[in-house]
Structures are given as C-alpha cells and as structure tokens.
PDB file of N, CA and C in Angstrom:
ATOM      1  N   UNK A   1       3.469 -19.954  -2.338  1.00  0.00           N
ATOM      2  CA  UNK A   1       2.196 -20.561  -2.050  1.00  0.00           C
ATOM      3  C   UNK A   1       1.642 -19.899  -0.788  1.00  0.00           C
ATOM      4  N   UNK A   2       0.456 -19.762  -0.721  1.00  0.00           N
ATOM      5  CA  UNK A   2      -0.812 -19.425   0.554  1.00  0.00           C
ATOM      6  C   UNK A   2      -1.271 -20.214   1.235  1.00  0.00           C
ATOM      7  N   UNK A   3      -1.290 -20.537   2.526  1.00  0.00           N
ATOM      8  CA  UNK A   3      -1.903 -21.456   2.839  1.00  0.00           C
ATOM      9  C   UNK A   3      -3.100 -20.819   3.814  1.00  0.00           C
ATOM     10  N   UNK A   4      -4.062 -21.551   3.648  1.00  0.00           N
ATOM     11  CA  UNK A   4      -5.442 -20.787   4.977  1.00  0.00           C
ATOM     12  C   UNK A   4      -5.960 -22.212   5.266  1.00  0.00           C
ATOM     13  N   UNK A   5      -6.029 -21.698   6.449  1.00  0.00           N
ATOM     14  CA  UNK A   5      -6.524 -23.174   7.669  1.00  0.00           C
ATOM     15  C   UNK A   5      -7.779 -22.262   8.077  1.00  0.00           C
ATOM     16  N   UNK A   6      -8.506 -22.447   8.253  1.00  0.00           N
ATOM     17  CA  UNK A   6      -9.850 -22.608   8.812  1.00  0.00           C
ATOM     18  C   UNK A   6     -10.560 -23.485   9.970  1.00  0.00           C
ATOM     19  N   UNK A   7     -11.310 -22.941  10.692  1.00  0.00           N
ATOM     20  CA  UNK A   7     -11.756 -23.903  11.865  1.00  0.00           C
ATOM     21  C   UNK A   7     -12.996 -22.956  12.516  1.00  0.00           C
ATOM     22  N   UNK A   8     -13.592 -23.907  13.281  1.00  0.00           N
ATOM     23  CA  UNK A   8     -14.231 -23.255  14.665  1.00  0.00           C
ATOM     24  C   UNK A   8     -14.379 -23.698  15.723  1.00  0.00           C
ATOM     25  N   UNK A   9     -13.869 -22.495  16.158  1.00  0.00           N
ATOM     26  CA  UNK A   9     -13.524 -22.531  17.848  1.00  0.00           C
ATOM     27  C   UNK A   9     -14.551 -22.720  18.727  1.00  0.00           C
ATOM     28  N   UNK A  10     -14.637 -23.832  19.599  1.00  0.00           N
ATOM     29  CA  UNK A  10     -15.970 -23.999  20.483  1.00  0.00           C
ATOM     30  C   UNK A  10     -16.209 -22.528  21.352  1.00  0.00           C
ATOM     31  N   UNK A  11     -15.209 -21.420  21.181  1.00  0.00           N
ATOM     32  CA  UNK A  11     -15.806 -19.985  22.069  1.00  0.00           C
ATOM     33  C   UNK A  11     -14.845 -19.155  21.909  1.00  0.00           C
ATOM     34  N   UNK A  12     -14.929 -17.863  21.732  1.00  0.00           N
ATOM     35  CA  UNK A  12     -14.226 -16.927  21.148  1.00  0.00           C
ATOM     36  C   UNK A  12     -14.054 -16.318  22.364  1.00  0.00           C
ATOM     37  N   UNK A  13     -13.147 -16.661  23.096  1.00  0.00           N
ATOM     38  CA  UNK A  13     -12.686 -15.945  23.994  1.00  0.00           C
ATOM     39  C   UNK A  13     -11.081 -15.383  24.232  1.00  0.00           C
ATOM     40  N   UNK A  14     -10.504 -14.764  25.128  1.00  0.00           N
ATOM     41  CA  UNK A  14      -9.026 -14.297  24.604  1.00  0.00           C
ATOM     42  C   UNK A  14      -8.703 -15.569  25.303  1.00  0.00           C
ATOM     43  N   UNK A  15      -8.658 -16.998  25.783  1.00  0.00           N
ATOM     44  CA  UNK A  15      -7.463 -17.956  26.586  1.00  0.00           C
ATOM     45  C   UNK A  15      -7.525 -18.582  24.542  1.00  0.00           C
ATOM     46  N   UNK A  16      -8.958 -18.791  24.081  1.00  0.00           N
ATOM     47  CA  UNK A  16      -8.383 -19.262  22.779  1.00  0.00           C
ATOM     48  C   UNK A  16      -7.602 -18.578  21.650  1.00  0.00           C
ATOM     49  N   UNK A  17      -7.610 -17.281  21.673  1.00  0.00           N
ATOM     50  CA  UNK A  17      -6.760 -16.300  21.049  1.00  0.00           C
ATOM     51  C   UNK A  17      -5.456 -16.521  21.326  1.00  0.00           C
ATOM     52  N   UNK A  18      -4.968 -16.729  22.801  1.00  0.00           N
ATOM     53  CA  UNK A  18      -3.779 -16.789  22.974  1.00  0.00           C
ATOM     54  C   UNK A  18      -2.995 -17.702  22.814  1.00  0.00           C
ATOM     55  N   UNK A  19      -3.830 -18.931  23.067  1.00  0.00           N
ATOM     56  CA  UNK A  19      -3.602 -20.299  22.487  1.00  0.00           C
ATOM     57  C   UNK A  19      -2.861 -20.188  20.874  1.00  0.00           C
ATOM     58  N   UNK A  20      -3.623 -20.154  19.925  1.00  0.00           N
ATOM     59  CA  UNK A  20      -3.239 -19.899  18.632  1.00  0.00           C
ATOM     60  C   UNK A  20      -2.598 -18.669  18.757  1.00  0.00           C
ATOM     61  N   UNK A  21      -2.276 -17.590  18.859  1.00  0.00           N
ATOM     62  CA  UNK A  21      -1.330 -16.492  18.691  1.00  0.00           C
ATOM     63  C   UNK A  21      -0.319 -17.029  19.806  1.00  0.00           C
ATOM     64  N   UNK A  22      -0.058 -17.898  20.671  1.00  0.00           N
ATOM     65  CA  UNK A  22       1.438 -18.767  20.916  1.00  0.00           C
ATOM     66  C   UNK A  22       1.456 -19.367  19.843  1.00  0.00           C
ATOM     67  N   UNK A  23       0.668 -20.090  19.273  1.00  0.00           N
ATOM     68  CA  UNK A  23       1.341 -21.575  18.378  1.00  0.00           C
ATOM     69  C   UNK A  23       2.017 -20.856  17.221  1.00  0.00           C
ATOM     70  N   UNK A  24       1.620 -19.556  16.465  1.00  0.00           N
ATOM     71  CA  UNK A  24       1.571 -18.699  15.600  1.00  0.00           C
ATOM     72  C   UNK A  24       3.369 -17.881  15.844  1.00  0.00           C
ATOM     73  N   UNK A  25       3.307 -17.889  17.317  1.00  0.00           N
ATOM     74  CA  UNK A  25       4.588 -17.312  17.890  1.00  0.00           C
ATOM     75  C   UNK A  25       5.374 -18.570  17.449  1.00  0.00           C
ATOM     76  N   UNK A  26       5.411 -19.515  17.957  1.00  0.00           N
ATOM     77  CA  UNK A  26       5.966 -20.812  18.243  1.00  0.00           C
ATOM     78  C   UNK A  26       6.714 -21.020  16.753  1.00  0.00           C
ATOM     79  N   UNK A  27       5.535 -20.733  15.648  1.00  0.00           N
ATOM     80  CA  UNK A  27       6.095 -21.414  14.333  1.00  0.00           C
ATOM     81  C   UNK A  27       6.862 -20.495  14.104  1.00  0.00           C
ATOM     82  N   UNK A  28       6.761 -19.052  13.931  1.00  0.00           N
ATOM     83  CA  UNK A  28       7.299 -17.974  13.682  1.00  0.00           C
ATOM     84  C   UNK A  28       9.060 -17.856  14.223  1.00  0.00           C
ATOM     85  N   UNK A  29       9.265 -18.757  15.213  1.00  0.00           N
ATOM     86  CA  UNK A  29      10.517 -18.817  15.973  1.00  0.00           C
ATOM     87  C   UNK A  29      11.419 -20.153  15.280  1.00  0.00           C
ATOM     88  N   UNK A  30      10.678 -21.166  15.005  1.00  0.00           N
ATOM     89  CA  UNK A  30      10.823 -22.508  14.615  1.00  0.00           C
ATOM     90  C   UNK A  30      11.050 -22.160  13.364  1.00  0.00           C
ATOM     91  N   UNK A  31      10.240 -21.799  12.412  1.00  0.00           N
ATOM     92  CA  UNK A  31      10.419 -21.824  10.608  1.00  0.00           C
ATOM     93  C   UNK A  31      10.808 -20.597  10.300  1.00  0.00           C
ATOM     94  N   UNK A  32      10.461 -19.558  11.095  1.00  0.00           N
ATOM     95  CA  UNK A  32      10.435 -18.133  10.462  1.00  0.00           C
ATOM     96  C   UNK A  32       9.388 -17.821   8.984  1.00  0.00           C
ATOM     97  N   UNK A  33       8.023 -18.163  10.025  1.00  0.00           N
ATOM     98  CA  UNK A  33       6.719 -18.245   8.896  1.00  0.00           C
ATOM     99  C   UNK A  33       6.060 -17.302   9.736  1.00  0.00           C
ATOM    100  N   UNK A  34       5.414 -16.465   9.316  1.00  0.00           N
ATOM    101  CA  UNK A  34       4.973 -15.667  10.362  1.00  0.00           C
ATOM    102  C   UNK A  34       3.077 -16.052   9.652  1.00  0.00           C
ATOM    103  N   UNK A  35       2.574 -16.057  10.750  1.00  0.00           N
ATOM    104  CA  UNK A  35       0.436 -16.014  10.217  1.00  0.00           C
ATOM    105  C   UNK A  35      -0.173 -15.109  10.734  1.00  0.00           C
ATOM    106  N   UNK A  36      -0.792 -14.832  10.263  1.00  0.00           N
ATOM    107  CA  UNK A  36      -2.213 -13.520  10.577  1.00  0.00           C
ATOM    108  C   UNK A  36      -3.477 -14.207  11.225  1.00  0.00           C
ATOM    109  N   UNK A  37      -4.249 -14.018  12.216  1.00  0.00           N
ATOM    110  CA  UNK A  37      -5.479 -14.761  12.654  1.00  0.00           C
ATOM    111  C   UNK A  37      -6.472 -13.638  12.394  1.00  0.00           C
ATOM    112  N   UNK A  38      -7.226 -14.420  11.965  1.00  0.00           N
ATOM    113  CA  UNK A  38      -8.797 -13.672  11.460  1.00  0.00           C
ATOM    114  C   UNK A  38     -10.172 -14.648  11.847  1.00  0.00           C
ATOM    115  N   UNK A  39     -10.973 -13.417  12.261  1.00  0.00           N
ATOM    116  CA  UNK A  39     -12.610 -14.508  12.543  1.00  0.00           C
ATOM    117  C   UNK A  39     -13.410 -14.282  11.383  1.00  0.00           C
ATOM    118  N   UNK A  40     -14.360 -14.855  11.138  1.00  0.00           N
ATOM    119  CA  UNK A  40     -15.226 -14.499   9.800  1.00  0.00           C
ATOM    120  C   UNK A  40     -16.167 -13.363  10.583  1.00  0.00           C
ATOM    121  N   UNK A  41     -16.619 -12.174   9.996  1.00  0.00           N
ATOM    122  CA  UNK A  41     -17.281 -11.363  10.454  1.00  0.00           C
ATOM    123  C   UNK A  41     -18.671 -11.756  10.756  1.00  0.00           C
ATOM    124  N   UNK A  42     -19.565 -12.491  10.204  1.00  0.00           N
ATOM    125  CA  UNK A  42     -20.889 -12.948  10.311  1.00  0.00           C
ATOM    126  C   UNK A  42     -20.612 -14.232  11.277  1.00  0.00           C
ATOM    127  N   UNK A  43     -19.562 -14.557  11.557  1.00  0.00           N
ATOM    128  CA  UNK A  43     -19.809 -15.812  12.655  1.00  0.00           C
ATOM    129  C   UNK A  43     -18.150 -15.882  13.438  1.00  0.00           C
ATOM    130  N   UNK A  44     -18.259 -15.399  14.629  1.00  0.00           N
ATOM    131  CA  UNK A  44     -16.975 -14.795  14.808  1.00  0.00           C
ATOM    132  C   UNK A  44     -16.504 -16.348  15.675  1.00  0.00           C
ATOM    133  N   UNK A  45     -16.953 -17.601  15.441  1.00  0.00           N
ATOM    134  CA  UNK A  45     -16.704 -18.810  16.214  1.00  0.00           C
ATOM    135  C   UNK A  45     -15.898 -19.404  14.770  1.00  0.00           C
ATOM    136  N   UNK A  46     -15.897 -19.013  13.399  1.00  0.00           N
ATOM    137  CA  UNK A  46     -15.024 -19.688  12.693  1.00  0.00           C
ATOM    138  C   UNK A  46     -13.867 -18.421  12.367  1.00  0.00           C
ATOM    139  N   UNK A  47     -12.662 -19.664  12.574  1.00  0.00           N
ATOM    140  CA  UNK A  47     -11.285 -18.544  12.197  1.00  0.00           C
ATOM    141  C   UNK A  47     -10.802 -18.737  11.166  1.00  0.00           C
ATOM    142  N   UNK A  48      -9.119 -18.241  10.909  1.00  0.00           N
ATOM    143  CA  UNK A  48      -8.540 -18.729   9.750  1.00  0.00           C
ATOM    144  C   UNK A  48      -7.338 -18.020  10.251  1.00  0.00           C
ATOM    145  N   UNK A  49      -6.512 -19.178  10.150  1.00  0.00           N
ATOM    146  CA  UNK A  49      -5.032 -18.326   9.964  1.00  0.00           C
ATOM    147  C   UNK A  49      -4.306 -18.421   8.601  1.00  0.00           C
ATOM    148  N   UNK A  50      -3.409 -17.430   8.425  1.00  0.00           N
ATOM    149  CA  UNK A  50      -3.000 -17.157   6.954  1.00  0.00           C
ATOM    150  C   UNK A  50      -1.715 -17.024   6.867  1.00  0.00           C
ATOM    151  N   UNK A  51      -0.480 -18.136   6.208  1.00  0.00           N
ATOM    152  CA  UNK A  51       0.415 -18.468   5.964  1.00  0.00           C
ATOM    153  C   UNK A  51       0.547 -17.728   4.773  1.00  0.00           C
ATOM    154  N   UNK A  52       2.009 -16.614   4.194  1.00  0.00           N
ATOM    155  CA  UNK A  52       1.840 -16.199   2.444  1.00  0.00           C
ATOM    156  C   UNK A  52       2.936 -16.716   2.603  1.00  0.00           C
ATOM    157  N   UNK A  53       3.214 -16.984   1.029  1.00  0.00           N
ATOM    158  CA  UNK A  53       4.487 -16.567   0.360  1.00  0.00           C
ATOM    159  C   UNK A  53       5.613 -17.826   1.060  1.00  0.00           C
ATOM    160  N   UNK A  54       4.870 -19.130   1.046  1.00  0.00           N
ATOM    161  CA  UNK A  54       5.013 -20.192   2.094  1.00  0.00           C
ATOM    162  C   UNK A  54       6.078 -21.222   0.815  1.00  0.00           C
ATOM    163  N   UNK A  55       7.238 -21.067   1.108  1.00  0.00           N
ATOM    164  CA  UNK A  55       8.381 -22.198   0.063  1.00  0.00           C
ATOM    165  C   UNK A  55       7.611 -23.815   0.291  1.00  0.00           C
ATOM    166  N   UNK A  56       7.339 -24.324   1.543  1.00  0.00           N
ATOM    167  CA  UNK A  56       7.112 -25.859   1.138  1.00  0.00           C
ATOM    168  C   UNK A  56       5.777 -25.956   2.290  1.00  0.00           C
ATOM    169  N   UNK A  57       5.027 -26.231   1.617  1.00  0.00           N
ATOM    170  CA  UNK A  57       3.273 -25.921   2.197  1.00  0.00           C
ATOM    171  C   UNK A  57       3.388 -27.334   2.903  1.00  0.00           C
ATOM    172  N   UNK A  58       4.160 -28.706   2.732  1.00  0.00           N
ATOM    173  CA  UNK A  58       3.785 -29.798   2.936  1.00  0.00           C
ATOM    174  C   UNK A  58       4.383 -29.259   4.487  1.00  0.00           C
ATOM    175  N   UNK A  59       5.756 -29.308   4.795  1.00  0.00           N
ATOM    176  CA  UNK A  59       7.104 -28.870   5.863  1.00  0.00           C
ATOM    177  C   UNK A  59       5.971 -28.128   6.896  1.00  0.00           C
ATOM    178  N   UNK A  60       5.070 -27.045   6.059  1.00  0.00           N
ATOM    179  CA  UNK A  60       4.518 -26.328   6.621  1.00  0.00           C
ATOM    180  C   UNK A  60       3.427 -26.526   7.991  1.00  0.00           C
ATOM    181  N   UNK A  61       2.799 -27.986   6.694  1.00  0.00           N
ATOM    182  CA  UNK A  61       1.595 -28.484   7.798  1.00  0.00           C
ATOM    183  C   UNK A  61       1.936 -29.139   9.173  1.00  0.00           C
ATOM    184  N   UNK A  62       3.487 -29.897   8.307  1.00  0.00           N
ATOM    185  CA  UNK A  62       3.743 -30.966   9.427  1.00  0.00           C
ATOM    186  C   UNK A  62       4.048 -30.108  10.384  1.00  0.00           C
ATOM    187  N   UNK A  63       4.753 -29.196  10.703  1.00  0.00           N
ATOM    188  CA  UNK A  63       4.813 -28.530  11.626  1.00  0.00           C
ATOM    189  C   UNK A  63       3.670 -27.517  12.733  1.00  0.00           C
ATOM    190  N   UNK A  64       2.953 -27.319  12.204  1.00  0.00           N
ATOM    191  CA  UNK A  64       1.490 -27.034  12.757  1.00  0.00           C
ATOM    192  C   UNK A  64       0.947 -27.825  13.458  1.00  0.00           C
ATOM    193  N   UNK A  65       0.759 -29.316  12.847  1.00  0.00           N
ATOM    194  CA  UNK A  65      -0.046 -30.577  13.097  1.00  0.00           C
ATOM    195  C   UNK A  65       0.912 -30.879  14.863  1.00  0.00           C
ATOM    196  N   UNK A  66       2.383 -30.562  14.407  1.00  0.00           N
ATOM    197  CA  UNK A  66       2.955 -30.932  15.887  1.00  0.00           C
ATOM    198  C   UNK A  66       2.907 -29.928  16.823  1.00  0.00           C
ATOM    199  N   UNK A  67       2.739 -28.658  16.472  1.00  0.00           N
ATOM    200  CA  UNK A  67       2.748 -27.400  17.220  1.00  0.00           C
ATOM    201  C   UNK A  67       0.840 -27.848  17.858  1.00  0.00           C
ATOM    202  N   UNK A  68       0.069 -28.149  17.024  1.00  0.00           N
ATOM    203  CA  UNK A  68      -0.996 -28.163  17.555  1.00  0.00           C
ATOM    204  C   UNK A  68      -1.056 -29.294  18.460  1.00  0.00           C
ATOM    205  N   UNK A  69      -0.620 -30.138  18.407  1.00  0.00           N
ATOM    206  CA  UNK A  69      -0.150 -31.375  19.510  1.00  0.00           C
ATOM    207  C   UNK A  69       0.202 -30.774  20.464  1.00  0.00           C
ATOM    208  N   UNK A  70       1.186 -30.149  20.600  1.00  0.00           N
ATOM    209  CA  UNK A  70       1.697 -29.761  21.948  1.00  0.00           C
ATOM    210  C   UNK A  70       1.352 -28.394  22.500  1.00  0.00           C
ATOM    211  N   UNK A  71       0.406 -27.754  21.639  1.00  0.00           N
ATOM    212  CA  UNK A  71      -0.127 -26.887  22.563  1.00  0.00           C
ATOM    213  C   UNK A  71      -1.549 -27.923  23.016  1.00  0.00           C
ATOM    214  N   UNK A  72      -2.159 -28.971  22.907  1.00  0.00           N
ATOM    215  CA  UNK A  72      -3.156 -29.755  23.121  1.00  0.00           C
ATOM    216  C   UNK A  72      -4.502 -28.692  22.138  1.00  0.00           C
ATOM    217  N   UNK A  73      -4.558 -28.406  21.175  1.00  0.00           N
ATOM    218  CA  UNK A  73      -5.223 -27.318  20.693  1.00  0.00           C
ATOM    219  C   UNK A  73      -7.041 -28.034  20.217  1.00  0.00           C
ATOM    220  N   UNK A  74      -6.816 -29.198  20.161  1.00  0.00           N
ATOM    221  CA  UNK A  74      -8.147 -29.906  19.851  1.00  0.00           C
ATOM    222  C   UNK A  74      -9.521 -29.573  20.961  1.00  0.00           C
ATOM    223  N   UNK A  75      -8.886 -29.797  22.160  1.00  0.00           N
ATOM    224  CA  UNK A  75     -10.211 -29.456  23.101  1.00  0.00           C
ATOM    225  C   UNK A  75     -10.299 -28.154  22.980  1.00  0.00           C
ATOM    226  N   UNK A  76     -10.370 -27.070  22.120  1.00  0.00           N
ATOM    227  CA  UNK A  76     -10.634 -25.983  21.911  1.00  0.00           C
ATOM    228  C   UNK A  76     -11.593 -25.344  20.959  1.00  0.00           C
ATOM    229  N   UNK A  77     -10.964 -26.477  19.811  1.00  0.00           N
ATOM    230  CA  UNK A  77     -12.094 -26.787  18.112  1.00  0.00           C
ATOM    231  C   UNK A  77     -13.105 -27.259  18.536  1.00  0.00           C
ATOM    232  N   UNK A  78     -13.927 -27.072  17.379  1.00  0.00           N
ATOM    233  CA  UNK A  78     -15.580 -27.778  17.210  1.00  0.00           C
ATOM    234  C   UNK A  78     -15.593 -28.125  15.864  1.00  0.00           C
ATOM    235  N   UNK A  79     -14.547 -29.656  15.605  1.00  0.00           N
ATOM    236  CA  UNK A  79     -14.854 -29.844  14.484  1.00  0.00           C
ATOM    237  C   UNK A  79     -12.972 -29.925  13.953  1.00  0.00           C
ATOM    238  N   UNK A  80     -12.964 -30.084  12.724  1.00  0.00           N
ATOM    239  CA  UNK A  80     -11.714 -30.410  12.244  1.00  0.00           C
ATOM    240  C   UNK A  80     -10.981 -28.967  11.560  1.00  0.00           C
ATOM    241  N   UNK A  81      -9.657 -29.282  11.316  1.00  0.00           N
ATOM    242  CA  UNK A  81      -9.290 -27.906  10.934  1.00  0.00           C
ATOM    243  C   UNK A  81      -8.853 -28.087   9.435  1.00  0.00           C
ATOM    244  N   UNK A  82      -9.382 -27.106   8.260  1.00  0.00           N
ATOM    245  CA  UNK A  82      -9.395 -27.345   6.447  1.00  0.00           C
ATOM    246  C   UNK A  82      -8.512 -26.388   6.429  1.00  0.00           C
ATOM    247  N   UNK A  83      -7.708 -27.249   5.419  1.00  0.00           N
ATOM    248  CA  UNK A  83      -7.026 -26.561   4.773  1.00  0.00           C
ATOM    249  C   UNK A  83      -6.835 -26.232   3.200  1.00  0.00           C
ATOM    250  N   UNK A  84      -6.693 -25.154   2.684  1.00  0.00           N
ATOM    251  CA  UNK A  84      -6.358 -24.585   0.917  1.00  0.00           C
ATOM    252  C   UNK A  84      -5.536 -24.327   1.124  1.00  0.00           C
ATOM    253  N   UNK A  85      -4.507 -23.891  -0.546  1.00  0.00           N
ATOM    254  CA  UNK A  85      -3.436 -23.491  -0.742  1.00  0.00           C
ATOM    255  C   UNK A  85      -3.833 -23.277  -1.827  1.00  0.00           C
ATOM    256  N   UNK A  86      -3.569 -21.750  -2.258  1.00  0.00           N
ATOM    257  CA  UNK A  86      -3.173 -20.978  -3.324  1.00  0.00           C
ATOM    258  C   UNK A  86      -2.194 -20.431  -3.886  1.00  0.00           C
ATOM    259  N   UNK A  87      -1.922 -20.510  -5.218  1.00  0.00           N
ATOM    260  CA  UNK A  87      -0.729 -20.265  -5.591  1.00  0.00           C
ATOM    261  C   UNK A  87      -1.094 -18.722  -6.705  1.00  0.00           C
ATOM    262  N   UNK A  88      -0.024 -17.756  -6.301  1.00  0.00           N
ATOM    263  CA  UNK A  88      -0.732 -16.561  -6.903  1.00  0.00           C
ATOM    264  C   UNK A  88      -0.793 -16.608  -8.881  1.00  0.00           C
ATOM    265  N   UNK A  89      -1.221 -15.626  -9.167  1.00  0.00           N
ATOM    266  CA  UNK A  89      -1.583 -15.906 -10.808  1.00  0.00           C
ATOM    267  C   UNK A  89      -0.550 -15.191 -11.184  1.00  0.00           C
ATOM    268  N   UNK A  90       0.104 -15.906 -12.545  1.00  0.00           N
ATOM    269  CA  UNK A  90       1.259 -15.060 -13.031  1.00  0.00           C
ATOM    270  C   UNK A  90       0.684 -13.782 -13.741  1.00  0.00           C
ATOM    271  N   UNK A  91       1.452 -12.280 -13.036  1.00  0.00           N
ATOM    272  CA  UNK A  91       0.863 -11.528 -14.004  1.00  0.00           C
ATOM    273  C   UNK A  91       1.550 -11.358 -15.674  1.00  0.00           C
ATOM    274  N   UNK A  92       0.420 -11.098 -16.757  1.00  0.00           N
ATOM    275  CA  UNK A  92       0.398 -10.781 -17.667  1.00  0.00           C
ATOM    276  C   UNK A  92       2.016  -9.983 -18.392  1.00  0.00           C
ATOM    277  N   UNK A  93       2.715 -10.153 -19.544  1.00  0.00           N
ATOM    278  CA  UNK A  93       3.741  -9.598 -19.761  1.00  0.00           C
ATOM    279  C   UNK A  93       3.464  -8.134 -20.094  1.00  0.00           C
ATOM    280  N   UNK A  94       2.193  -8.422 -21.097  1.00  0.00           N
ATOM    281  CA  UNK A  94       1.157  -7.177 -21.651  1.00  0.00           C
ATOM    282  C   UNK A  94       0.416  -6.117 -20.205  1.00  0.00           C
ATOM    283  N   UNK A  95       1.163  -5.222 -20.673  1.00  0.00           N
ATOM    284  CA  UNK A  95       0.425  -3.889 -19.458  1.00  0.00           C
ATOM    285  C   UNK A  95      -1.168  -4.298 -19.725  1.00  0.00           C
ATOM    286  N   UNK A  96      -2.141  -4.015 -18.690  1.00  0.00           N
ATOM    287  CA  UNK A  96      -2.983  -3.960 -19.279  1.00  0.00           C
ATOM    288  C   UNK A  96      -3.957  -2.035 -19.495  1.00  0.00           C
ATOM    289  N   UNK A  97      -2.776  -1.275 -19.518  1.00  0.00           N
ATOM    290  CA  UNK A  97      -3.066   0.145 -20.115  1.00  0.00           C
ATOM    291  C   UNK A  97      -2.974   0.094 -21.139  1.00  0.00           C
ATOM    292  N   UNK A  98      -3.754   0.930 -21.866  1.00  0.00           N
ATOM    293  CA  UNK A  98      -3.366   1.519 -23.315  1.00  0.00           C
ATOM    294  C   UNK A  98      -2.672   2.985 -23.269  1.00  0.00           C
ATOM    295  N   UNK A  99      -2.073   2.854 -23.947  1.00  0.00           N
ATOM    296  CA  UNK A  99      -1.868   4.301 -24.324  1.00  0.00           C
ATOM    297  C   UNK A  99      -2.882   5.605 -25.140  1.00  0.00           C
TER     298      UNK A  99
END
C-alpha cells in the first residue's frame, strides 16, 4: 500500500522543511518506513509526503499522528492534514506485446 498525506504549510521556509524531514527521520528510525517530501509546483505552500510499499497503513498513521505530537507540528499547518492510500494494480498475466 501507498500512502500520501497532504497539507499546507502556513510558509515554506527551511525551519518547516526541517521540521518534517526530522519527523520523516524519526519514523524512518522507529518503523524503518522511509518518505519522500514534495511541494505542489503551482502552489509551493501545499506538500505531500509519500509512504510506498507500506505493510500496515493503519500502524502507519498512528505513528505519524504521535510523531506529529511531539514534534508540536500543528502550529506550522494551515488547515488539516488528508490522507489516501493506494494500492498498486495487479499487472496483467497476458504480455501486452504481440508478436
């Protein structure tokens, strides 16, 4: 499973970068989940971090939700943080080449 959290940051500056790339460290040491941080290109105040290939998405959140507790990460947001989860598509048995 995939998980992407989404948010926006009241200011794109590096103390909030570092903020989330600790918490990102933090989980990475704790679960051995490693995330990617990304801004949306047309509005660089909403982010997303990106969990793959994630065994238990629930384990996953709870641990975020407390990592974001104790880094105090709320006075930072503008707004709440969404989350999806995708699960990839099984590929096909059939090649899809012809010969």
């Amino acid at each position: 499973m995939h998980v992407y959290i989404y948010y926006r940051v009241r200011t794109d500056d590096p103390e909030t970068e570092t903020l989330i790339r600790g918490l990102q460290a933090r989980l990475a040491c704790r679960a051995c989940i490693n995330g990617r941080l990304l801004k949306r290109c047309d509005d660089p105040l909403t982010w997303m971090e990106i969990y793959e290939d994630v065994a238990d998405a629930q384990a996953l959140l709870r641990q975020l939700d407390q990592l974001a507790s104790e880094y105090d990460l709320m006075p930072f947001l503008d707004g709440e943080r969404h989350v999806e989860c995708f699960v990839s598509l099984r590929t096909p048995e059939h090649s899809l080449c012809r010969d």
